[in-house]
C-alpha atoms as a PDB file:
ATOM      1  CA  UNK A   1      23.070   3.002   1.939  1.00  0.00           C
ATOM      2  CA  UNK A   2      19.773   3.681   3.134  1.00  0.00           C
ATOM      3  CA  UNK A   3      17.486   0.485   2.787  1.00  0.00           C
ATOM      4  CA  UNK A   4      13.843   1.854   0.844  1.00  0.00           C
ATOM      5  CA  UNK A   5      10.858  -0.287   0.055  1.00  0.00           C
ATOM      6  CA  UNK A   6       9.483  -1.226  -3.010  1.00  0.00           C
ATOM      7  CA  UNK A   7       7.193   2.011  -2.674  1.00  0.00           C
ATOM      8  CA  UNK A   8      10.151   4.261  -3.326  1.00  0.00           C
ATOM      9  CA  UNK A   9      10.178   5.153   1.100  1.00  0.00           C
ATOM     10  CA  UNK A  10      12.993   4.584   3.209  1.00  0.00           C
ATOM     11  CA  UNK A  11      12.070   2.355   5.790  1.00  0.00           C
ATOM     12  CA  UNK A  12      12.138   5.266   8.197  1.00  0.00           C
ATOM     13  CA  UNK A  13       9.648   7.230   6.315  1.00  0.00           C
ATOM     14  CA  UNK A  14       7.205   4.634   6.052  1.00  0.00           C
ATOM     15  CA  UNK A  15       7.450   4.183   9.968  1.00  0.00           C
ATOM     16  CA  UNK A  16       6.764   7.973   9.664  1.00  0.00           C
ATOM     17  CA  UNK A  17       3.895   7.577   8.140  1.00  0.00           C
ATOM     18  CA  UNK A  18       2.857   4.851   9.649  1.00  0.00           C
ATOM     19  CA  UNK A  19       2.626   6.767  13.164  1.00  0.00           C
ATOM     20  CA  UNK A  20       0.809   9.977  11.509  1.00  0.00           C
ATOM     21  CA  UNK A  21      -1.511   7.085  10.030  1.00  0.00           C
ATOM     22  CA  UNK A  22      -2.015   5.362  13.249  1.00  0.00           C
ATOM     23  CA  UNK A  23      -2.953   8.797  15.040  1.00  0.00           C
ATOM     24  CA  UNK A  24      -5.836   9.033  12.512  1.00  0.00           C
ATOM     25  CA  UNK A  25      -6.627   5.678  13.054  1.00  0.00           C
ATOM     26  CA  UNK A  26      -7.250   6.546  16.933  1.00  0.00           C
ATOM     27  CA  UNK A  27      -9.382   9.780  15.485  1.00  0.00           C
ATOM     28  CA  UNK A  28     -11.432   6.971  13.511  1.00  0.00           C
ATOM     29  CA  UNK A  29     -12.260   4.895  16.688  1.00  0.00           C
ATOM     30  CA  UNK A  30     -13.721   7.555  19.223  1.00  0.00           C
ATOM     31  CA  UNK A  31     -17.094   6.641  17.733  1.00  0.00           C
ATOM     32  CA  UNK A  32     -17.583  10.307  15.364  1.00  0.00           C
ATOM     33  CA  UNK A  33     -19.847   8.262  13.087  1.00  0.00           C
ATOM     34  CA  UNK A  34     -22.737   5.812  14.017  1.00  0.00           C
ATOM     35  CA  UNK A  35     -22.154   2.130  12.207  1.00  0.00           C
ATOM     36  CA  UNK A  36     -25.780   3.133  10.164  1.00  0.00           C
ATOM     37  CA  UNK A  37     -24.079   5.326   8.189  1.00  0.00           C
ATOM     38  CA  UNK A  38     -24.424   1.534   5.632  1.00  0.00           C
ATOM     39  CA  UNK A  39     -27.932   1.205   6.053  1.00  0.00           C
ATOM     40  CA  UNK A  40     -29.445   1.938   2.291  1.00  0.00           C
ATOM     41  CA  UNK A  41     -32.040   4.209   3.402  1.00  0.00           C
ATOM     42  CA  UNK A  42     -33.348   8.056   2.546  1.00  0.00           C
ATOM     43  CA  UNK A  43     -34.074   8.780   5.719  1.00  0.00           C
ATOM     44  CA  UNK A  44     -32.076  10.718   7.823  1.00  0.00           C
ATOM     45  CA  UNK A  45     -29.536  11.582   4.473  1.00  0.00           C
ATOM     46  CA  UNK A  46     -28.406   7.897   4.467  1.00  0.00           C
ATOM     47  CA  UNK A  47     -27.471   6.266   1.376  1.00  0.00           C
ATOM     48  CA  UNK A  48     -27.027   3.336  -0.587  1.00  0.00           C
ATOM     49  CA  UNK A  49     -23.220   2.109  -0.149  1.00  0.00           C
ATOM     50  CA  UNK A  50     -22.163   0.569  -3.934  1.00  0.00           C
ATOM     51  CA  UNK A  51     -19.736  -2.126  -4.418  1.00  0.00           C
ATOM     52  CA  UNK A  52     -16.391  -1.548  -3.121  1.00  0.00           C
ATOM     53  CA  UNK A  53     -17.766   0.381  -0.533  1.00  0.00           C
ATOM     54  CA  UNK A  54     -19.407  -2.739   0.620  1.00  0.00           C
ATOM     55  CA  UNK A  55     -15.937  -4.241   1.490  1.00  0.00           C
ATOM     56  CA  UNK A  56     -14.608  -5.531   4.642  1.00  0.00           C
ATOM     57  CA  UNK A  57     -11.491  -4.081   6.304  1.00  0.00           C
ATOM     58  CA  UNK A  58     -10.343  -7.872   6.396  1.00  0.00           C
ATOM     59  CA  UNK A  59     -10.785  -8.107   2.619  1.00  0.00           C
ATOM     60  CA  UNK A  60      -9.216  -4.872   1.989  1.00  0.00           C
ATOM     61  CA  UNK A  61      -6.090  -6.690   4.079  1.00  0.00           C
ATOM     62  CA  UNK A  62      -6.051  -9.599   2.424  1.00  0.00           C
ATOM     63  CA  UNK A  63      -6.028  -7.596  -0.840  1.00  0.00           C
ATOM     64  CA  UNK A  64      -3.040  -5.973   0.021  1.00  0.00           C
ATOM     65  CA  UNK A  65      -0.965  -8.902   0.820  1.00  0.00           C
ATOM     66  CA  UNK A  66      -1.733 -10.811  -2.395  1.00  0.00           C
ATOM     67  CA  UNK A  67      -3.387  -8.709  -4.919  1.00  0.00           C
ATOM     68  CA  UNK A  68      -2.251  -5.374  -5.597  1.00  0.00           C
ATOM     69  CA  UNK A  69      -4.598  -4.647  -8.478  1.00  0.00           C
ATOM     70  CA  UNK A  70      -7.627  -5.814  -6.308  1.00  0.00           C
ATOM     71  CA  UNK A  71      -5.937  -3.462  -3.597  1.00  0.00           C
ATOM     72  CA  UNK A  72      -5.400  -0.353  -6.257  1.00  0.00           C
ATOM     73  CA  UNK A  73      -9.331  -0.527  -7.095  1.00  0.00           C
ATOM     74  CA  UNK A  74     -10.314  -0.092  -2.975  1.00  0.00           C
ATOM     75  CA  UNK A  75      -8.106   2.557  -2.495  1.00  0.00           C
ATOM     76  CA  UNK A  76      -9.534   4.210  -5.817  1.00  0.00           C
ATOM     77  CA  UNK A  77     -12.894   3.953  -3.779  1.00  0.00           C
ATOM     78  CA  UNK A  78     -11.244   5.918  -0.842  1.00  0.00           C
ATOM     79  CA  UNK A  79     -10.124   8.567  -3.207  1.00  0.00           C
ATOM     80  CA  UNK A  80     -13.494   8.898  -5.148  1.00  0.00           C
ATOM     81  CA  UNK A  81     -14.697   8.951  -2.318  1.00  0.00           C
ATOM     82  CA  UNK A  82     -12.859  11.798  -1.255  1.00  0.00           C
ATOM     83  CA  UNK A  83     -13.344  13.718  -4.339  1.00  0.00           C
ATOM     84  CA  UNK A  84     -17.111  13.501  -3.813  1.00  0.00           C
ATOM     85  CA  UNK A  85     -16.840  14.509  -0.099  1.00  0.00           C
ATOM     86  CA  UNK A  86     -15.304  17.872  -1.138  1.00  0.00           C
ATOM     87  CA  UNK A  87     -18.324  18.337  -3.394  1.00  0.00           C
ATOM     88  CA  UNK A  88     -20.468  18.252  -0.813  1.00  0.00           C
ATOM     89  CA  UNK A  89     -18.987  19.126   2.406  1.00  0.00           C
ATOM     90  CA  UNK A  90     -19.381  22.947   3.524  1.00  0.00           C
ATOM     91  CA  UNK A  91     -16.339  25.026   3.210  1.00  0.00           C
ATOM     92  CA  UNK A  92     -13.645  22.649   1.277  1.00  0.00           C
ATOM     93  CA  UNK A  93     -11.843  22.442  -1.503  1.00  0.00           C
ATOM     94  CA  UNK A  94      -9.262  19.485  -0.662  1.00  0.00           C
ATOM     95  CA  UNK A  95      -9.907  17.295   2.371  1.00  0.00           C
ATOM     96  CA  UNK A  96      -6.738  15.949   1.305  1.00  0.00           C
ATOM     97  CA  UNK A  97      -4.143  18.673   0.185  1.00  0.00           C
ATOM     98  CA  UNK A  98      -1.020  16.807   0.154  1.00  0.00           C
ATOM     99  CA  UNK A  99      -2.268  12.872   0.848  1.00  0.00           C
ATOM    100  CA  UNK A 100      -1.056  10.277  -2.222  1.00  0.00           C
ATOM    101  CA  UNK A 101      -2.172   7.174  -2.807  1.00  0.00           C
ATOM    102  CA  UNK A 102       0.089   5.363  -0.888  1.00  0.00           C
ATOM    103  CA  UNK A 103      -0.955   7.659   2.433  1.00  0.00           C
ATOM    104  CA  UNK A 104      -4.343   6.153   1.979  1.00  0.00           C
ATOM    105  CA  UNK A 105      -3.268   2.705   1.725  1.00  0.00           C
ATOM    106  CA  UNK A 106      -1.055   3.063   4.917  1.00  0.00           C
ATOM    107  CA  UNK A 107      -4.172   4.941   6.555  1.00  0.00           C
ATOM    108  CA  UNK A 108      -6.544   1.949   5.843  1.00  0.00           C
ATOM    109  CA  UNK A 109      -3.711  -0.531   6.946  1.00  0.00           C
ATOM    110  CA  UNK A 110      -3.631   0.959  10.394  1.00  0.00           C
ATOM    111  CA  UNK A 111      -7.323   1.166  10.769  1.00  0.00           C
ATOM    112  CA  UNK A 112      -8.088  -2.007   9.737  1.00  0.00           C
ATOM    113  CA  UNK A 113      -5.946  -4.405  11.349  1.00  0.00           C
ATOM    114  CA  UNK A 114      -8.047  -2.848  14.773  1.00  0.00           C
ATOM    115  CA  UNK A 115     -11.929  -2.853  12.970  1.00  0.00           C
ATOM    116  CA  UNK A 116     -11.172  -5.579  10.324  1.00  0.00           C
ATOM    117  CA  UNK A 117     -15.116  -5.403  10.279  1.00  0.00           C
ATOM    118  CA  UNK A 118     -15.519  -2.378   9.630  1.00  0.00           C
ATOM    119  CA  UNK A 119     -16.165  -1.526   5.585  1.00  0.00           C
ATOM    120  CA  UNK A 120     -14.446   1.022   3.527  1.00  0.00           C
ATOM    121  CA  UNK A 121     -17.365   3.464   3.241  1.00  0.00           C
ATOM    122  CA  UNK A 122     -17.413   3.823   6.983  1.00  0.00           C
ATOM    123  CA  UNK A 123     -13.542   4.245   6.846  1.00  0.00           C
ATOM    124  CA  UNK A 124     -13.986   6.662   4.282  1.00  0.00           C
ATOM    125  CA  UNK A 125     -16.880   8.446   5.942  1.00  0.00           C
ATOM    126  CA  UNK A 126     -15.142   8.754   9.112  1.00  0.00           C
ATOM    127  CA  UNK A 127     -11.171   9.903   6.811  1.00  0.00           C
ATOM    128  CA  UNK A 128     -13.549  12.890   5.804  1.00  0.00           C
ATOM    129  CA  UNK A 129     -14.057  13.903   9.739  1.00  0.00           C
ATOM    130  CA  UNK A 130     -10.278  13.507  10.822  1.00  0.00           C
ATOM    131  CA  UNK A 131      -9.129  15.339   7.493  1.00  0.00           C
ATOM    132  CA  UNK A 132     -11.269  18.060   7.772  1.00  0.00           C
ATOM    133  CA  UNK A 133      -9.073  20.218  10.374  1.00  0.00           C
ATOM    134  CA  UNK A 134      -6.262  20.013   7.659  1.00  0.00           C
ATOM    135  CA  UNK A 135      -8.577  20.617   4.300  1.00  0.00           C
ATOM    136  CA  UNK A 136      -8.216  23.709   2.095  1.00  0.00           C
ATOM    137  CA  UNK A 137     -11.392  25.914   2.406  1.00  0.00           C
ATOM    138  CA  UNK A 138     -10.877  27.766  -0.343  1.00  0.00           C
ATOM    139  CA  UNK A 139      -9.216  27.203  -4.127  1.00  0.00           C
ATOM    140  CA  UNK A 140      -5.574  27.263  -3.959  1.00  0.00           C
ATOM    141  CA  UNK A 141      -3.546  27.547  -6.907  1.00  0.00           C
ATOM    142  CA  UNK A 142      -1.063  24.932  -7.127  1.00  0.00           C
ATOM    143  CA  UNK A 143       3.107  25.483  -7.139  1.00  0.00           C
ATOM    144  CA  UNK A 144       6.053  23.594  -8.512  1.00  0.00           C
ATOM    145  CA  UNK A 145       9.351  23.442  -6.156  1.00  0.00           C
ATOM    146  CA  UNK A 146      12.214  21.939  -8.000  1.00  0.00           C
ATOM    147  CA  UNK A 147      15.591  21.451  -6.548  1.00  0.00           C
ATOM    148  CA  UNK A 148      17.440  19.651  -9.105  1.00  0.00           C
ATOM    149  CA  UNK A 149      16.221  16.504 -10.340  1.00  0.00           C
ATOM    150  CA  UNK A 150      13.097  16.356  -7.886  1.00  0.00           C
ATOM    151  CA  UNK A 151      10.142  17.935  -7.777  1.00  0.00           C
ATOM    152  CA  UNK A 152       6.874  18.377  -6.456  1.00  0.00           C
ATOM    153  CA  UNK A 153       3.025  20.248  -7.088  1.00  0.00           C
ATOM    154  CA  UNK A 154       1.228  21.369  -4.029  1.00  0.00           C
ATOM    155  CA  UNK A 155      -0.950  23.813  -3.375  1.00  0.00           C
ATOM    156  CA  UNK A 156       0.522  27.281  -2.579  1.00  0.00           C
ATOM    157  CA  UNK A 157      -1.661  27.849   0.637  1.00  0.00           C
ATOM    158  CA  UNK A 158      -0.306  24.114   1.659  1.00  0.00           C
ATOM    159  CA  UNK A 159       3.619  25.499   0.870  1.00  0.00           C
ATOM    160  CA  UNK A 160       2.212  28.747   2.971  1.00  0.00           C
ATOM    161  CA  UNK A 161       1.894  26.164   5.861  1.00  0.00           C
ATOM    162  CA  UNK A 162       4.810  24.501   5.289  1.00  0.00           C
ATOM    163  CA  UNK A 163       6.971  28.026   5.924  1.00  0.00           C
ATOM    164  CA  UNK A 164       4.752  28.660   8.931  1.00  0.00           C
ATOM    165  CA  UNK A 165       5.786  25.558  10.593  1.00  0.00           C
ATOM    166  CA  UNK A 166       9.389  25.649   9.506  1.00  0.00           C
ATOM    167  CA  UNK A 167       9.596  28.979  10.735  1.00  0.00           C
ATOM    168  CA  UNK A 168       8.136  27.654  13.835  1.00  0.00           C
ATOM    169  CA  UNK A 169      11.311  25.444  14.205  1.00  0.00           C
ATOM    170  CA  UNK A 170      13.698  28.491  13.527  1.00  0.00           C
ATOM    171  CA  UNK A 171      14.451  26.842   9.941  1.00  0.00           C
ATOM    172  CA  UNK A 172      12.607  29.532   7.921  1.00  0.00           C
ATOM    173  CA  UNK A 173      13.768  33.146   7.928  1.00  0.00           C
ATOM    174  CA  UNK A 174      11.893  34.942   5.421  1.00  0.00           C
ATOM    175  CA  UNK A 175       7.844  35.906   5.574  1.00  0.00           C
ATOM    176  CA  UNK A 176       5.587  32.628   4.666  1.00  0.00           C
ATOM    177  CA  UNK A 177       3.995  33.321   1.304  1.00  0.00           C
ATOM    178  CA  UNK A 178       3.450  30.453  -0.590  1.00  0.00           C
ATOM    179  CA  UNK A 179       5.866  30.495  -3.219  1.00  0.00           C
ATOM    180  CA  UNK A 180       9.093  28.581  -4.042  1.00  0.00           C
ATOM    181  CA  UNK A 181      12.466  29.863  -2.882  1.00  0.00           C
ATOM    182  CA  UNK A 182      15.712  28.791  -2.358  1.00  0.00           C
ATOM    183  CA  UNK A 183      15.432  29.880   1.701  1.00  0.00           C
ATOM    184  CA  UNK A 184      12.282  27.697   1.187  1.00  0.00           C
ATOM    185  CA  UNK A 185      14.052  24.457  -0.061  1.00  0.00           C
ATOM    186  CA  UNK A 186      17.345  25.072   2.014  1.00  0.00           C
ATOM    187  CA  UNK A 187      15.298  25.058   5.075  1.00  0.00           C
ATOM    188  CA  UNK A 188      13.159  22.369   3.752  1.00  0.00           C
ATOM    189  CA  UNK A 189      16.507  20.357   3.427  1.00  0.00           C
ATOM    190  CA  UNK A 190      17.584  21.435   7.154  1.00  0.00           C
ATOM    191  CA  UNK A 191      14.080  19.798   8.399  1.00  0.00           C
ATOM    192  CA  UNK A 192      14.359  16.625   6.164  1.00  0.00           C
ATOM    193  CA  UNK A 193      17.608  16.055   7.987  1.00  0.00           C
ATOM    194  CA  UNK A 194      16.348  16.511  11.425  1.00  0.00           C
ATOM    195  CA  UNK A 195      13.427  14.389  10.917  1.00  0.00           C
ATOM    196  CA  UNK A 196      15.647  11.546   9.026  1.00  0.00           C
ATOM    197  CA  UNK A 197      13.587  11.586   6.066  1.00  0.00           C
ATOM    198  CA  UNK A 198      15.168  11.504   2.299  1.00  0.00           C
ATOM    199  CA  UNK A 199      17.335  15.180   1.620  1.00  0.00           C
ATOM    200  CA  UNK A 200      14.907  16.178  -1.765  1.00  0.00           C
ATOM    201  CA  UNK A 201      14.517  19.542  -0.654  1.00  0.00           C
ATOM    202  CA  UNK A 202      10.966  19.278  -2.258  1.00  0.00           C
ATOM    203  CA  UNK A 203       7.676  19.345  -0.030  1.00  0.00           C
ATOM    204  CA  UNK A 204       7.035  15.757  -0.946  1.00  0.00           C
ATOM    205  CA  UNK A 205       4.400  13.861   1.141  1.00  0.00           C
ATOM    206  CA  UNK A 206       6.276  12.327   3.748  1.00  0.00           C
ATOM    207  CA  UNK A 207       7.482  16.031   4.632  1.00  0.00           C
ATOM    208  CA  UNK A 208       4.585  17.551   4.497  1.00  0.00           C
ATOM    209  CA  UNK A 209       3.140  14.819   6.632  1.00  0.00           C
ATOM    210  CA  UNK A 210       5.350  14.746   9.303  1.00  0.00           C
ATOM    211  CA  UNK A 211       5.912  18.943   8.958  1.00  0.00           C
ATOM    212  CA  UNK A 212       2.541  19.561   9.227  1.00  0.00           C
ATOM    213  CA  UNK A 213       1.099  16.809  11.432  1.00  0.00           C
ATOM    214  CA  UNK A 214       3.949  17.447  14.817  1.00  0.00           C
END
């Protein structure tokens, strides 16, 4: 039997996701974002950074080994602030199009345990730059794929991708066109066998993450 975590991951996916988090965690430390970006100023569009914003990467760690609820409420920052960024930023509608909680949290693990100074607005700021060659531009409506007992809701532009790419590895047959199929989960199957992660035959986010991040 394959031994899973008490996140519901094998322990293969999470070393997935650990590697598609620590290549965003490189992104995050070529410098894309000045350390002001905390200064509570007007000038220059900079702003004041509230609360858990304010916390340290090393905080944010110690959270996570010893107080999940404490941890829950930073990574609830990271997602508001998320949700604000694609107000604001030109040309988005999800940053984020198939990230779950638990992607942030191993996202922030990576990056911290290198900048354990750093504080979760910066993190967050500089999330929004690395996400925003994989954001949705434009509204997408969203899709369920069932296969039996599992399912998931993603966007239909994100299960679009998903075909490209699968198609890409000679898995996919028909025309990519965002909708559920059984080619589409029968090839998703094929890929979640190759890669080693768990056989759903749903585009759930491990998946998607390694599908779409190669």
């Amino acid at each position: 039997m394959t031994e899973r975590t008490n996140t519901g991951l094998t322990a293969y996916q999470r070393a997935r996701l650990c590697i598609a988090a620590a290549l965003i965690a490189i992104v995050f430390g070529i410098g894309l974002l000045a350390p002001q970006v905390l200064r509570a100023e007007t000038i220059d569009h900079q702003f004041a950074v509230e609360d858990a914003g304010r916390t340290s990467c090393a905080a944010y760690a110690e959270a996570r080994a010893s107080n999940p609820r404490q941890a829950a409420r930073y990574i609830g920052f990271i997602e508001g602030y998320l949700t604000a960024a694609n107000r604001y930023e030109p040309n988005t509608f999800d940053l984020t199009p198939w990230h779950s909680p638990e992607a942030f949290a191993l996202i922030l693990d990576q990056h911290c345990k290198k900048a354990p100074g750093d504080g979760l607005a910066m993190v967050a700021q500089r999330l929004v730059v690395s996400m925003m060659p994989h954001r949705l531009a434009k509204e997408s409506q969203l899709v369920e794929v069932r296969e039996g007992d599992k399912s998931a809701v993603v966007y239909e532009r994100i299960i679009w991708r998903a075909q490209d790419q699968l198609a890409r590895h000679g898995l996919f047959q028909g025309k990519p066109d965002g909708q559920d199929s059984p080619q589409f989960r029968e090839a998703l199957t094929q890929f979640q066998k190759l890669a080693r992660l768990d056989e759903s035959g749903v585009p759930d986010v491990a998946t998607l993450w390694v599908l779409l991040n190669p």
